[in-house]
C-alpha atoms as a PDB file:
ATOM      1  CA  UNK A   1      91.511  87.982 106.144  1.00  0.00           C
ATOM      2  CA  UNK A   2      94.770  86.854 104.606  1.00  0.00           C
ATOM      3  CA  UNK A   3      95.102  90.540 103.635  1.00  0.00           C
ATOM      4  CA  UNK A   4      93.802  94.233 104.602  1.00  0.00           C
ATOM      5  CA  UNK A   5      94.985  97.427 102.608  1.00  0.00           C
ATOM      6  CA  UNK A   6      95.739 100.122 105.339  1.00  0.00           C
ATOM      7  CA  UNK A   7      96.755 103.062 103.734  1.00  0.00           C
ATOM      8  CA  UNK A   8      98.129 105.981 106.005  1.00  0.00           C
ATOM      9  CA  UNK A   9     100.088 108.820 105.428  1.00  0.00           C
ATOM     10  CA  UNK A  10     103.713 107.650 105.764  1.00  0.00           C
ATOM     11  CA  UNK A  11     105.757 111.104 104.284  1.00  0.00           C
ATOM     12  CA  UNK A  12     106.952 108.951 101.583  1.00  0.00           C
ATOM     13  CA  UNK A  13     108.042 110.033  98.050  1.00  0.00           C
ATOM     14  CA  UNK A  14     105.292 107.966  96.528  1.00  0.00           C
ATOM     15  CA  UNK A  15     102.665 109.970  98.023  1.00  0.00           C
ATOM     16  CA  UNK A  16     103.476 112.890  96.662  1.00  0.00           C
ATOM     17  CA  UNK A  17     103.414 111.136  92.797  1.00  0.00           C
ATOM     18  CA  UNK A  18      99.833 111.743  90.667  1.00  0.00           C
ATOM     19  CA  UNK A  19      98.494 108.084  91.463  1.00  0.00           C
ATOM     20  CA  UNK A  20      98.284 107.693  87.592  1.00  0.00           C
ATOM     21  CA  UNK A  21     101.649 108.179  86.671  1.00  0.00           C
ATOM     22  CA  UNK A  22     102.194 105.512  89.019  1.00  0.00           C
ATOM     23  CA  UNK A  23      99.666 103.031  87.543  1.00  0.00           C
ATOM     24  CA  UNK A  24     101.561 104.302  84.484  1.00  0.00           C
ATOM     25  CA  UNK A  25     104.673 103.657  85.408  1.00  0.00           C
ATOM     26  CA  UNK A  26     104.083 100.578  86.555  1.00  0.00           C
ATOM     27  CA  UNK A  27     102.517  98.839  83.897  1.00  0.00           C
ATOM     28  CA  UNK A  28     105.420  99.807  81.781  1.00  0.00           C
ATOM     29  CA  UNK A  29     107.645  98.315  84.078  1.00  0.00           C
ATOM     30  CA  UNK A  30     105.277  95.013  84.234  1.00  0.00           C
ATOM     31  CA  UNK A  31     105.509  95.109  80.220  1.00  0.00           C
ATOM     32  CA  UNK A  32     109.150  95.165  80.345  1.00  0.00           C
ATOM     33  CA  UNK A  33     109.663  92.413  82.959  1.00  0.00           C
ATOM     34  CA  UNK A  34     107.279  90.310  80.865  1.00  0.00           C
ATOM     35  CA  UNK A  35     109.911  90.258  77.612  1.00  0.00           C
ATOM     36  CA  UNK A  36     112.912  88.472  79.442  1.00  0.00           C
ATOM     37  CA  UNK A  37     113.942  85.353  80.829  1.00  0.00           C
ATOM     38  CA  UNK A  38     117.244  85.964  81.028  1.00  0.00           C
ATOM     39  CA  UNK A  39     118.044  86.246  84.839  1.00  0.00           C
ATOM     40  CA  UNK A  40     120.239  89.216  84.696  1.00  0.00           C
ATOM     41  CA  UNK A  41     118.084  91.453  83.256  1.00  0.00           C
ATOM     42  CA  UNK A  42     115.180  90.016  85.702  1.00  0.00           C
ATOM     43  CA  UNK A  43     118.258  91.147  89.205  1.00  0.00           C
ATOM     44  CA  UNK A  44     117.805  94.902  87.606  1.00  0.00           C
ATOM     45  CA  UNK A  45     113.953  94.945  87.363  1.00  0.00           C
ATOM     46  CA  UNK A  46     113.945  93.208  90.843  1.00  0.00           C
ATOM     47  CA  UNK A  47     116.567  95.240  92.116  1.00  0.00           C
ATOM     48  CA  UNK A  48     114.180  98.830  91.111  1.00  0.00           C
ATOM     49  CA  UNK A  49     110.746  97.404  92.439  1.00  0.00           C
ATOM     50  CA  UNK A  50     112.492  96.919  95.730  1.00  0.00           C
ATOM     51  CA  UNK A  51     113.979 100.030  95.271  1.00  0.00           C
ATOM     52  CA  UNK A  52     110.652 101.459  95.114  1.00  0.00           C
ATOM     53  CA  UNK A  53     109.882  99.111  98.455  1.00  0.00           C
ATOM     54  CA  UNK A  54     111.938 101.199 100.161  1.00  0.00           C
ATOM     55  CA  UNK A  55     111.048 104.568  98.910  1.00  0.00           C
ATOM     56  CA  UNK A  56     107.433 103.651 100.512  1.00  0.00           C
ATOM     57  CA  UNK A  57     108.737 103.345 103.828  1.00  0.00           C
ATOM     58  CA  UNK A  58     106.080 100.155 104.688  1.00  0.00           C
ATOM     59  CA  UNK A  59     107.378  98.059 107.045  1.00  0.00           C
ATOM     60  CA  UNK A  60     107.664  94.455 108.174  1.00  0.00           C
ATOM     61  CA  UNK A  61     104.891  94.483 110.288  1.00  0.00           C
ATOM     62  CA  UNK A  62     102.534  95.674 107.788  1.00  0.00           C
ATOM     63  CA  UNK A  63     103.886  93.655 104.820  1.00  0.00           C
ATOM     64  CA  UNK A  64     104.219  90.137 106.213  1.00  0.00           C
ATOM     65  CA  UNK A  65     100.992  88.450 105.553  1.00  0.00           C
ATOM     66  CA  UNK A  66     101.279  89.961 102.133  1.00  0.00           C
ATOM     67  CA  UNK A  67     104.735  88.972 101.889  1.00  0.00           C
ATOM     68  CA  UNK A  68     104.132  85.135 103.301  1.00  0.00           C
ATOM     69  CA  UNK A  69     101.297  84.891 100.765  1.00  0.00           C
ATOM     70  CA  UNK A  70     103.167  86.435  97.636  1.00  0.00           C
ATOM     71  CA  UNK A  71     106.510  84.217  98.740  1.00  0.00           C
ATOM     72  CA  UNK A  72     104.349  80.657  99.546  1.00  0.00           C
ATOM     73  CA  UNK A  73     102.407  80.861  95.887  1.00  0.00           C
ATOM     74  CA  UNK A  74     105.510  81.803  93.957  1.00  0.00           C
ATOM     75  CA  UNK A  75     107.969  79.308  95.558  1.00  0.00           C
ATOM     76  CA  UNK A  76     105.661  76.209  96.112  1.00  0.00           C
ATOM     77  CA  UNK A  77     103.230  76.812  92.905  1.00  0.00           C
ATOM     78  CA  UNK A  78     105.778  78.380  90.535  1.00  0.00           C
ATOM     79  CA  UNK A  79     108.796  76.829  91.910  1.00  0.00           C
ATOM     80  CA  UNK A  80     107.728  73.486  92.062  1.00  0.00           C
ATOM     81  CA  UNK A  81     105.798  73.327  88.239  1.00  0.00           C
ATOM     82  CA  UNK A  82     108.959  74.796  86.929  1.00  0.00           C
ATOM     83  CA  UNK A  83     111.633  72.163  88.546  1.00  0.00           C
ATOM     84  CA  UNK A  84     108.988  69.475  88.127  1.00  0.00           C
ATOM     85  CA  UNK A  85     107.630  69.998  84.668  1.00  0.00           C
ATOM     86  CA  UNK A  86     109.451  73.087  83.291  1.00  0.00           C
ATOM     87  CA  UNK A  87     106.210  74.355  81.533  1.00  0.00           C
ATOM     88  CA  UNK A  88     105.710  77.689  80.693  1.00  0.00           C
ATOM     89  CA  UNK A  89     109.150  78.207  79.848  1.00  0.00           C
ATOM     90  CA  UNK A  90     111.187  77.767  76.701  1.00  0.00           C
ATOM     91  CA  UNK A  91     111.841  74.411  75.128  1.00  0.00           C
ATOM     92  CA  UNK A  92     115.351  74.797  76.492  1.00  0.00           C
ATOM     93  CA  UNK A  93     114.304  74.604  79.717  1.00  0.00           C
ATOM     94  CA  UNK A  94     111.372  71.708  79.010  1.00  0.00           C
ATOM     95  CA  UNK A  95     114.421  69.642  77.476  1.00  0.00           C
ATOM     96  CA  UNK A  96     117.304  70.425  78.731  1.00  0.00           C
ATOM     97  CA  UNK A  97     120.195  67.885  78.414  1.00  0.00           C
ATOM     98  CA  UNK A  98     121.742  68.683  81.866  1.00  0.00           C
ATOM     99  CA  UNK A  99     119.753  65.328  83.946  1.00  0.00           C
ATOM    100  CA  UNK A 100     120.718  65.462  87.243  1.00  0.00           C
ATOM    101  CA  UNK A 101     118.313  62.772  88.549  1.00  0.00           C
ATOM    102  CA  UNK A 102     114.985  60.920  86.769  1.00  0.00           C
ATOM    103  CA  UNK A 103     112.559  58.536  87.887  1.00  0.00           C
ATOM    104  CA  UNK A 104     109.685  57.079  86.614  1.00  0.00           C
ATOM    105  CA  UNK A 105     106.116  56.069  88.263  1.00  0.00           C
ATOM    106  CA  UNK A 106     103.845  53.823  87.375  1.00  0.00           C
ATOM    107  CA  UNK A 107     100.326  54.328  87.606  1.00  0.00           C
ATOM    108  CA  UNK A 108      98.156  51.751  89.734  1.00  0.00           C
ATOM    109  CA  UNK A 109      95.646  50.412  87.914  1.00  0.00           C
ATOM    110  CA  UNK A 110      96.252  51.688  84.734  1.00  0.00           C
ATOM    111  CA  UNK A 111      99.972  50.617  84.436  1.00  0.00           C
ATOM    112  CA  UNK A 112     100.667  54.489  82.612  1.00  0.00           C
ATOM    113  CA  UNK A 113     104.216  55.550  83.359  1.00  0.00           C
ATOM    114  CA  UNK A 114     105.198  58.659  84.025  1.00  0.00           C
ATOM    115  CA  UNK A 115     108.662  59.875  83.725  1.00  0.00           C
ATOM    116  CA  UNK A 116     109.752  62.641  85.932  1.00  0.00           C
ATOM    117  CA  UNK A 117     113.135  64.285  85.136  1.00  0.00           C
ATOM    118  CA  UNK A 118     115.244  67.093  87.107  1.00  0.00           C
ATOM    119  CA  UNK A 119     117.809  69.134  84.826  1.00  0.00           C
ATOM    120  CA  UNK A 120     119.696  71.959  85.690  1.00  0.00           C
ATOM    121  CA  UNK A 121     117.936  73.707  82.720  1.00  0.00           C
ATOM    122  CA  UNK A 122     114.547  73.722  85.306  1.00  0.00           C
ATOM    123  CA  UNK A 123     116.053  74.406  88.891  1.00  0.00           C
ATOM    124  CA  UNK A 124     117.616  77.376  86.904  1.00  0.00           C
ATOM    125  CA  UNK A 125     114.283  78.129  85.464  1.00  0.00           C
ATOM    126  CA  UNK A 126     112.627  77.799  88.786  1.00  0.00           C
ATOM    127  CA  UNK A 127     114.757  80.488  89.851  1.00  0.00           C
ATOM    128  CA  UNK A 128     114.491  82.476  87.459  1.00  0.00           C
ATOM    129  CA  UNK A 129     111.020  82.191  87.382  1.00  0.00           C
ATOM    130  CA  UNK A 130     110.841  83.007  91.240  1.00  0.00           C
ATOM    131  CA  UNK A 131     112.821  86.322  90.537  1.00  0.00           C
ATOM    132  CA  UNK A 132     110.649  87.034  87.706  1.00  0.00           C
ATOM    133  CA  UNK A 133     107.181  86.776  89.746  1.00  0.00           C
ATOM    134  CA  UNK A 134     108.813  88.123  92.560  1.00  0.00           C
ATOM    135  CA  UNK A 135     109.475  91.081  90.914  1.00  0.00           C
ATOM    136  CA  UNK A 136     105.908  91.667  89.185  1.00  0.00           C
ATOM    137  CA  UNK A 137     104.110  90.740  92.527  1.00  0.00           C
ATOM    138  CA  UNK A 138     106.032  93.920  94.450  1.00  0.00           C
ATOM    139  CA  UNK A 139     105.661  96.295  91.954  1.00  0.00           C
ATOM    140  CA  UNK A 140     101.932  96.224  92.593  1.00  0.00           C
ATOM    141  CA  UNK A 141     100.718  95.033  95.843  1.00  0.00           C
ATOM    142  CA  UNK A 142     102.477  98.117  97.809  1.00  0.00           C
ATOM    143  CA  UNK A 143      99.813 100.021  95.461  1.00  0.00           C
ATOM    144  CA  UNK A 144      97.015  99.834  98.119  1.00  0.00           C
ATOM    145  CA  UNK A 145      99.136 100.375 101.195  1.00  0.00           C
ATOM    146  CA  UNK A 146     100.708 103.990  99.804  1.00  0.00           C
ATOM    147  CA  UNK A 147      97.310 105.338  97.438  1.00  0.00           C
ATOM    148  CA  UNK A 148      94.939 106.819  99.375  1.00  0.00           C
ATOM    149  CA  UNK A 149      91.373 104.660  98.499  1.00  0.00           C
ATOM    150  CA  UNK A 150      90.080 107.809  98.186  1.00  0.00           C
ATOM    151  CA  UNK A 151      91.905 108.727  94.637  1.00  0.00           C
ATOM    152  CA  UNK A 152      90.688 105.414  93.064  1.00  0.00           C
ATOM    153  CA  UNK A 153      87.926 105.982  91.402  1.00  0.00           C
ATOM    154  CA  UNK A 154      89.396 109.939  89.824  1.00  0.00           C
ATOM    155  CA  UNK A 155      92.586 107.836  88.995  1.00  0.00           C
ATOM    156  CA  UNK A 156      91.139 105.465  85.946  1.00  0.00           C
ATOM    157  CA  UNK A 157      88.893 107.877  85.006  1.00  0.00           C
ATOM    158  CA  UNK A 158      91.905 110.528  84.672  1.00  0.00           C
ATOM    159  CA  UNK A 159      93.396 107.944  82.464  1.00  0.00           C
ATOM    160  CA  UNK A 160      90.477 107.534  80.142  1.00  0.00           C
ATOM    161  CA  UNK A 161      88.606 104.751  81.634  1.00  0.00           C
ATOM    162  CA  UNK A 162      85.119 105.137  81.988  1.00  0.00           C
ATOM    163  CA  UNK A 163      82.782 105.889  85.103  1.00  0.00           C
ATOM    164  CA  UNK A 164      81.264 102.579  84.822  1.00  0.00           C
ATOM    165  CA  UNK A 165      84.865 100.888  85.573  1.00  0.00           C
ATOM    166  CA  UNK A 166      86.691 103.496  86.985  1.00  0.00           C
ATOM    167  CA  UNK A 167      84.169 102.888  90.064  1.00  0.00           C
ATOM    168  CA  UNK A 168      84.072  98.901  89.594  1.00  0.00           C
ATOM    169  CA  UNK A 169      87.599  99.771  89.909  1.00  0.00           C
ATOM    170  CA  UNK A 170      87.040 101.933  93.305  1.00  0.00           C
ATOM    171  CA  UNK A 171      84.615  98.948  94.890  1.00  0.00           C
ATOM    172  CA  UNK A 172      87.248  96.418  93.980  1.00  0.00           C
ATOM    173  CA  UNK A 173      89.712  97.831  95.691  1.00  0.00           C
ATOM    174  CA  UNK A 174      87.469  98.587  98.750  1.00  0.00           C
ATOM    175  CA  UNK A 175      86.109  95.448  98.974  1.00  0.00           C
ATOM    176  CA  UNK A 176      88.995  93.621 100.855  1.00  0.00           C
ATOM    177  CA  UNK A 177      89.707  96.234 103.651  1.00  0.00           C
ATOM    178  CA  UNK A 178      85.659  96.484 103.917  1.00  0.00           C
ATOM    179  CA  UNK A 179      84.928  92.659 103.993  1.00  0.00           C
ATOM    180  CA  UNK A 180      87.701  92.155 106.321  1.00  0.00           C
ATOM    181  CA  UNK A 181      86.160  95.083 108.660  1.00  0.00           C
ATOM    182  CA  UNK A 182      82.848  93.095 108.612  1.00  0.00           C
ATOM    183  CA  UNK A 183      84.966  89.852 109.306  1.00  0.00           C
ATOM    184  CA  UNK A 184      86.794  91.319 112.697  1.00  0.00           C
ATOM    185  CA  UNK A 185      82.766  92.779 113.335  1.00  0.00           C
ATOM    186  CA  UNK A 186      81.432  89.592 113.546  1.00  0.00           C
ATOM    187  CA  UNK A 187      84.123  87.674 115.128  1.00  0.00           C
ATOM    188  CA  UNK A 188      83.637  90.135 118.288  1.00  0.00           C
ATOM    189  CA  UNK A 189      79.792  89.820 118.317  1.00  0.00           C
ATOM    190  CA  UNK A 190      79.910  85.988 118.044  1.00  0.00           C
ATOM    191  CA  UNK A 191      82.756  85.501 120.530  1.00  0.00           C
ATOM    192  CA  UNK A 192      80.288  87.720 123.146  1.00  0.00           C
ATOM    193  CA  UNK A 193      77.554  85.109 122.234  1.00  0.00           C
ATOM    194  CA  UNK A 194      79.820  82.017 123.646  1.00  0.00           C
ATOM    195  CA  UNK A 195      81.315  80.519 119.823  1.00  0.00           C
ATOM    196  CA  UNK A 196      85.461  79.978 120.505  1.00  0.00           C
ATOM    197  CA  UNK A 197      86.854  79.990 117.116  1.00  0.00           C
ATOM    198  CA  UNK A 198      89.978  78.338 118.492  1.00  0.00           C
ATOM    199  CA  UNK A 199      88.075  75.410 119.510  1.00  0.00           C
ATOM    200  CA  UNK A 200      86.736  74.487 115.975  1.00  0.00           C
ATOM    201  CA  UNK A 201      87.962  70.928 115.425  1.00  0.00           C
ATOM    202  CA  UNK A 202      86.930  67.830 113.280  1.00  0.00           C
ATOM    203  CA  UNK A 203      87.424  67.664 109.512  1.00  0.00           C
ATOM    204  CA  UNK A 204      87.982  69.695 106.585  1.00  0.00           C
ATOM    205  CA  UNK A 205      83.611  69.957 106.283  1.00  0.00           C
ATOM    206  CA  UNK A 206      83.094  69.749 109.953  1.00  0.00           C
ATOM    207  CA  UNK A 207      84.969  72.914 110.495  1.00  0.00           C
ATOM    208  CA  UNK A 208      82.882  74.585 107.345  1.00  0.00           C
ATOM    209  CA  UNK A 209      79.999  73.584 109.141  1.00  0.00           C
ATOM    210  CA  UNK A 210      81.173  74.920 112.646  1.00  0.00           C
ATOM    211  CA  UNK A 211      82.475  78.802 111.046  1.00  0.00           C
ATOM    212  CA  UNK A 212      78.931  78.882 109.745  1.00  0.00           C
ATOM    213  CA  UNK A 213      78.107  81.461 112.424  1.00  0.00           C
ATOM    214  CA  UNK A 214      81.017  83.791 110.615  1.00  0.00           C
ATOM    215  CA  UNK A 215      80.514  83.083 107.282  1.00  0.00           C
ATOM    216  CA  UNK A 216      77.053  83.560 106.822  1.00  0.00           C
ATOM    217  CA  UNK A 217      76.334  86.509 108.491  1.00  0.00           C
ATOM    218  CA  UNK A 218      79.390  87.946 106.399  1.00  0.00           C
ATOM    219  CA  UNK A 219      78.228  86.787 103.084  1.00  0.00           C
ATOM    220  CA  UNK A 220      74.648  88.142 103.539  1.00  0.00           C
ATOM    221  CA  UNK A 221      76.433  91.636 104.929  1.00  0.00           C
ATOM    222  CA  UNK A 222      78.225  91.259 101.632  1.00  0.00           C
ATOM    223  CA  UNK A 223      75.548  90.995  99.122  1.00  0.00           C
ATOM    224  CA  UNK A 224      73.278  93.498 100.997  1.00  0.00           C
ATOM    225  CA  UNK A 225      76.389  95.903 100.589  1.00  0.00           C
ATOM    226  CA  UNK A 226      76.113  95.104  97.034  1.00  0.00           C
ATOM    227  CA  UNK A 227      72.720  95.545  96.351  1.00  0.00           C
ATOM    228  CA  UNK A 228      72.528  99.052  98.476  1.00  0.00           C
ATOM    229  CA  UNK A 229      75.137 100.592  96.363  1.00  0.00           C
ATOM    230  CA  UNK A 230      73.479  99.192  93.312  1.00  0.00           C
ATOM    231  CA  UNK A 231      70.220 100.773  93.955  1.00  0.00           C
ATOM    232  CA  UNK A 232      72.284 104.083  94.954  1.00  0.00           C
ATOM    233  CA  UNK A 233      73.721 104.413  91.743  1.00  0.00           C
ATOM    234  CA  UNK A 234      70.581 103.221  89.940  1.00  0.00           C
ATOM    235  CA  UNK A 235      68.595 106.432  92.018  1.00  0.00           C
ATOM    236  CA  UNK A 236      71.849 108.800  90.894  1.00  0.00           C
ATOM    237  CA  UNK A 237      70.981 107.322  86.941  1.00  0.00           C
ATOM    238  CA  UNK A 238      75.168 106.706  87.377  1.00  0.00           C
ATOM    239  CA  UNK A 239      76.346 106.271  83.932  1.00  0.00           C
ATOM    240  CA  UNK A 240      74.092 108.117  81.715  1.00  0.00           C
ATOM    241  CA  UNK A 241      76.468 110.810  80.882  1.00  0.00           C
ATOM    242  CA  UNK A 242      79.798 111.898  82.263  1.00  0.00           C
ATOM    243  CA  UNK A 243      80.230 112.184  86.187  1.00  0.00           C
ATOM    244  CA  UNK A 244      82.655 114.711  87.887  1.00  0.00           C
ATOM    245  CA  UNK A 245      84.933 113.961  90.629  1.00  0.00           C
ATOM    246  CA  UNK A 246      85.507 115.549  93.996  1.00  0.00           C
ATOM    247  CA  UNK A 247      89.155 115.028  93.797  1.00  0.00           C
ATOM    248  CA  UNK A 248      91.096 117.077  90.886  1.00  0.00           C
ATOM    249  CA  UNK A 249      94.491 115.253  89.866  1.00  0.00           C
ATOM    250  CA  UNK A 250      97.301 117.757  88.212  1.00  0.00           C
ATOM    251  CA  UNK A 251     100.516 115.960  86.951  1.00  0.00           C
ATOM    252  CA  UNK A 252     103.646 117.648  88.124  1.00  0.00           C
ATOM    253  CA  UNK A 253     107.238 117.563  86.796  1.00  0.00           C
ATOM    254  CA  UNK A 254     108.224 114.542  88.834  1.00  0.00           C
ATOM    255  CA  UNK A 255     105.665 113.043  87.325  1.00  0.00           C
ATOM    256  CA  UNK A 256     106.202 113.059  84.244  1.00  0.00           C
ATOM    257  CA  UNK A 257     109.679 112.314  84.630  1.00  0.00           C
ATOM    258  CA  UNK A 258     108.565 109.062  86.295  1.00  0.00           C
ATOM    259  CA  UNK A 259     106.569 108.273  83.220  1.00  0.00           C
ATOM    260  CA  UNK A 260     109.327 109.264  80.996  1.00  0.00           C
ATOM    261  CA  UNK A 261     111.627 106.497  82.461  1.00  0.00           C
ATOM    262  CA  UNK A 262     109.453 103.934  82.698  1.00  0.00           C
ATOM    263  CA  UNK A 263     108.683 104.362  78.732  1.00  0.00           C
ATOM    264  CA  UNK A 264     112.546 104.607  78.202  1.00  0.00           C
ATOM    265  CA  UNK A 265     113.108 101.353  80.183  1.00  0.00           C
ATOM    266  CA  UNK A 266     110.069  99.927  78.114  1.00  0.00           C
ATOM    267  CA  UNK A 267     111.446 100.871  74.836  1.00  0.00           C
ATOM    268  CA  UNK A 268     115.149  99.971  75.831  1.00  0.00           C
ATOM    269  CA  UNK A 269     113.760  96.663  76.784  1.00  0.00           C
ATOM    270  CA  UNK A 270     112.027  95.992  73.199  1.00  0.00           C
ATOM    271  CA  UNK A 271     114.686  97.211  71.997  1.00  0.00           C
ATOM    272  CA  UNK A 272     117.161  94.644  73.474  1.00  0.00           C
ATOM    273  CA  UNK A 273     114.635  91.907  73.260  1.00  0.00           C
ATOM    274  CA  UNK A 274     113.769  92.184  69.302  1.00  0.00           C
ATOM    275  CA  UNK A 275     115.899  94.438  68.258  1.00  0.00           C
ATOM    276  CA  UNK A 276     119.413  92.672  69.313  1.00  0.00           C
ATOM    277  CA  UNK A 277     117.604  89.397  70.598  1.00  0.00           C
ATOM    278  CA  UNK A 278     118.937  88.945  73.890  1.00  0.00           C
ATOM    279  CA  UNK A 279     116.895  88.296  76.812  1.00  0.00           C
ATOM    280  CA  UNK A 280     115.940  84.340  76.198  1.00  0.00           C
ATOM    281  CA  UNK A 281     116.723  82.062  79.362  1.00  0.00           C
ATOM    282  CA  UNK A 282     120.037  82.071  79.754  1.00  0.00           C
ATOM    283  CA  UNK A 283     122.099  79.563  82.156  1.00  0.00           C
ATOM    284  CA  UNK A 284     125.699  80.260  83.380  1.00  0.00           C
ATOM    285  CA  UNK A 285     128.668  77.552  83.097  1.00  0.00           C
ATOM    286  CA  UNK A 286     129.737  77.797  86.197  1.00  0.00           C
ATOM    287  CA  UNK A 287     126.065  76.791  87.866  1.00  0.00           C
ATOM    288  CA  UNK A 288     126.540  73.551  85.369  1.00  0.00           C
ATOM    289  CA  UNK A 289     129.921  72.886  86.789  1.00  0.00           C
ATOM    290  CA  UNK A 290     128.490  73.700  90.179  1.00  0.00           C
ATOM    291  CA  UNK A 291     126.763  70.614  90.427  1.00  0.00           C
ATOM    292  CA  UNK A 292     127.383  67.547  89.069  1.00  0.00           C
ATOM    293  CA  UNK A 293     125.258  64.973  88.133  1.00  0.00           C
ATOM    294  CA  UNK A 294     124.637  62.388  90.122  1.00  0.00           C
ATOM    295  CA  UNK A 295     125.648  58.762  90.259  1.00  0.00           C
END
């Protein structure tokens, strides 16, 4: 697994928040990072999710696969489309008048060209883009390392959700930790029986076809998970009429002060966006004079 939630007590502030003033919170914050793509007022909402990073107290070790994933999809898929193309930005950035360097292919075959281009307007972008990811991906995946799994499924349903997906909500979040248990299970039992994963070799289908002995018997595990907590609920007749919770959540003071300044950031930030329209991408002069175009 690429990825497995383990939540344990830590003593950190965030534990002792009502885990829906932090959903709360943070979808405010998610709102307000969505409205800019001006790269100085993406440093400040950077600068308070990793702010909140530290208040949880994880650590290296149990952040770095979630970390290397997070940082190898945002740099090499949003990076690169953003210096390459510049889509899914502004048409400032998609044709900028800054060329640094442009070359154009030509299709085999076909004889198409295709014109690529690098302007300052889209390594600027890129990084602005990274910072702007960046910041949405750590606001939310220290979520399931510091909220105990237990509180899930009382969490969206204290919010207003209903049963039905405040537990789809629960099993989601389960899921990975649970499959990835089941993973590690099988692994030992298989490596008793003789298989040596580190030996697989051959191609990308001849190793499919050589992890069979893993995958398989975790897929079926999978599915007969699903259908035994199917027929559970169907036996419980879950969903016919409101369900009650074994966990009570009270909000306290710091709770709603949390809440209280993630609305004021949100509303300062539509504020600044619409209401004096700044926020658009926004390139300094001195990164143009930074690097000159070459010859």
């Amino acid at each position: 697994m690429l990825v497995t939630w383990r939540y344990r007590e830590r003593g950190s502030i965030l534990e002792t928040l009502d885990p829906r003033s932090r959903w709360i919170s943070s979808f405010l914050v998610l709102f307000s990072i969505t409205l800019f793509w001006d790269v100085r007022f993406l440093l400040f909402f950077f600068a308070l999710v990793m702010f909140q990073y530290v208040l949880s107290r994880l650590t290296w070790h149990e952040t770095r696969r979630a970390w290397i994933f997070i940082l190898f999809f945002i740099v090499v898929i949003v990076g690169l489309n953003a210096v390459i193309s510049g889509r899914a930005g502004p048409s400032s950035v998609l044709y900028g008048t800054h060329t640094y360097w442009e070359y154009t292919i030509t299709l085999p075959i076909v004889g198409w060209p295709i014109h690529i281009n690098l302007t300052l307007e889209k390594v600027f972008f890129a990084f602005t883009q990274i910072i702007r990811m960046l910041s949405m991906a750590v606001l939310f995946f220290i979520i399931p390392f510091t909220i105990d799994p237990r509180t899930y499924g009382v969490t969206f349903s204290g919010m207003g959700l209903s049963d039905r997906f405040a537990f789809s909500m629960d099993l989601a979040f389960r899921f990975v930790p649970t499959l990835a248990r089941d993973f590690s299970v099988t692994l030992d039992a298989q490596r008793a029986r003789g298989f040596e994963i580190e030996k697989v070799e051959g191609g990308v289908i001849a190793q499919i076809r050589k992890l069979a002995p893993l995958v398989v018997p975790v897929t079926m595990n999978a599915i007969a998970d699903g259908e035994d907590i199917t027929n559970a609920l169907d036996l419980r007749c879950f969903g016919m009429r409101k369900r009650t919770w074994v966990q009570a959540l009270t909000y306290r003071k710091r709770d709603y002060a949390l809440i209280a300044f993630a609305l004021a950031v949100f509303i300062g930030s539509l504020f600044i966006r619409f209401g004096l329209g700044i926020g658009a991408f926004w390139m300094p002069d001195w990164f143009i004079n930074l690097v000159p175009p070459a010859g």
